[in-house]
Protein backbone atom coordinates (compact mmCIF):
# COMPACT_ATOMS: atom_id res chain seq x y z
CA UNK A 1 0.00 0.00 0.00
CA UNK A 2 1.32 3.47 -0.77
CA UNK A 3 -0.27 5.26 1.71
CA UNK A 4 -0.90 8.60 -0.59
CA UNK A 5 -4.64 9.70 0.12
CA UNK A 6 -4.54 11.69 -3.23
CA UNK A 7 -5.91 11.01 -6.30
CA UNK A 8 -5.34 13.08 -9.70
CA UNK A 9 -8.12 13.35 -12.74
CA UNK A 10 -7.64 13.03 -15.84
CA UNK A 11 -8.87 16.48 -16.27
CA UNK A 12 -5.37 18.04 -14.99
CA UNK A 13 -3.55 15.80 -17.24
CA UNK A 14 -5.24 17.33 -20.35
CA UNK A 15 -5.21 20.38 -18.73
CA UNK A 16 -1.32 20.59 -18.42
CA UNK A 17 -1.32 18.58 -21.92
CA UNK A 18 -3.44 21.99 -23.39
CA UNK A 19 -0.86 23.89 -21.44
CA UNK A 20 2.10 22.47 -23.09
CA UNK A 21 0.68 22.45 -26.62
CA UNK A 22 -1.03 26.77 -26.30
CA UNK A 23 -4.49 24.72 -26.86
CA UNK A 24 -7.43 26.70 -25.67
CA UNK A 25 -10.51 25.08 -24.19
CA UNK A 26 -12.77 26.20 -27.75
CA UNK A 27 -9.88 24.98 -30.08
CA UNK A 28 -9.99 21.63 -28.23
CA UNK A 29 -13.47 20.86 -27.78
CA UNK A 30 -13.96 21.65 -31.69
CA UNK A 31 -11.34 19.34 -32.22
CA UNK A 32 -13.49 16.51 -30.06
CA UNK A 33 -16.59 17.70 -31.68
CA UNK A 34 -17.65 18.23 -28.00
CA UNK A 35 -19.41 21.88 -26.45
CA UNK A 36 -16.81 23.74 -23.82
CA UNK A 37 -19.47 22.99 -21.48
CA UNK A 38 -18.46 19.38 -21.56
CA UNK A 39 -14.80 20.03 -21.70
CA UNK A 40 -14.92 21.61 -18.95
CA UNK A 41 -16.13 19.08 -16.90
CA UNK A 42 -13.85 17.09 -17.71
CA UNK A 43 -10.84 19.50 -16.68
CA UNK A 44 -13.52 19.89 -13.16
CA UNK A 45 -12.92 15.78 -12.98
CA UNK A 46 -17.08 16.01 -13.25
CA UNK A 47 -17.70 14.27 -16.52
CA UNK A 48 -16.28 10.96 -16.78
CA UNK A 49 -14.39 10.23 -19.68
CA UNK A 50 -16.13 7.04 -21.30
CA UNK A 51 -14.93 5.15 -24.40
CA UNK A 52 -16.03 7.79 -26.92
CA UNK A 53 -14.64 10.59 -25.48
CA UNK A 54 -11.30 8.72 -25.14
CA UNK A 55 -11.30 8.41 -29.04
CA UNK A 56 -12.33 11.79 -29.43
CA UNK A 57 -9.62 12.76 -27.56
CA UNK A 58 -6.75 10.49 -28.99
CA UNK A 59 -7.91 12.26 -32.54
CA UNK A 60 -7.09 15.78 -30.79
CA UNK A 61 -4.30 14.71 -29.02
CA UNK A 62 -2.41 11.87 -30.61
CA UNK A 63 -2.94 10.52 -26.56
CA UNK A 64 -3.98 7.17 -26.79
CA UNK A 65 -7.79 6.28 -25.96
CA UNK A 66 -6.91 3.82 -23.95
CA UNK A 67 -4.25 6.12 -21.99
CA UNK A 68 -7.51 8.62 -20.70
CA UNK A 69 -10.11 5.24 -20.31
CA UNK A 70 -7.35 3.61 -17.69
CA UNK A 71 -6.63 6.86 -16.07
CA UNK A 72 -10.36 7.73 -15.73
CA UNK A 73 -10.94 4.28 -14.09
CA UNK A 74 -8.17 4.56 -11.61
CA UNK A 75 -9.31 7.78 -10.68
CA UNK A 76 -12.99 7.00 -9.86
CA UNK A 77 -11.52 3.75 -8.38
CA UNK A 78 -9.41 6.03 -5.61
CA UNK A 79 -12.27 8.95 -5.58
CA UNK A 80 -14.79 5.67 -4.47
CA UNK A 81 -11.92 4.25 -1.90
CA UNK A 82 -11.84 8.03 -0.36
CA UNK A 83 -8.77 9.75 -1.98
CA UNK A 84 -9.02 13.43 -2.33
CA UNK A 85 -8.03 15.20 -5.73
CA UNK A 86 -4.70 16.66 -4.98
């Protein structure tokens, strides 16, 4: 056991990713064919990233799909065992 009582989303991956790249939130969700609205949930950690949007963004990002589906289950797996987001 690790003993860390942290967790990080997916969101502040992509977010740093966006950061990296000078992505803005409209460019990217255009890219995913998504609204902001939704993008920005995900960056929150509130919308769960399911197998669609992991394709959608691999496409944008050249990230792979299944990169953002085993990060978001990992990080609903230590939300549900009581980690906080760090």
């Amino acid at each position: 056991m690790s003993g860390r009582d942290w967790t990080v989303a997916p969101g502040d991956t992509l977010a740093e990713w966006m950061e990296e790249v000078g992505i803005s939130e409209r460019v990217l969700a255009k890219a995913c064919s998504i609204d902001r609205h939704t993008l920005s949930g995900i960056l929150k950690g509130q919308v769960s990233i399911n197998a669609e949007m992991a394709g959608r963004l691999h496409r944008a990002t050249g990230i792979s799909a299944r990169f953002w589906i085993t990060f978001e289950k990992q990080y609903r797996a230590d939300l549900e065992a009581g980690h906080k987001r760090s």
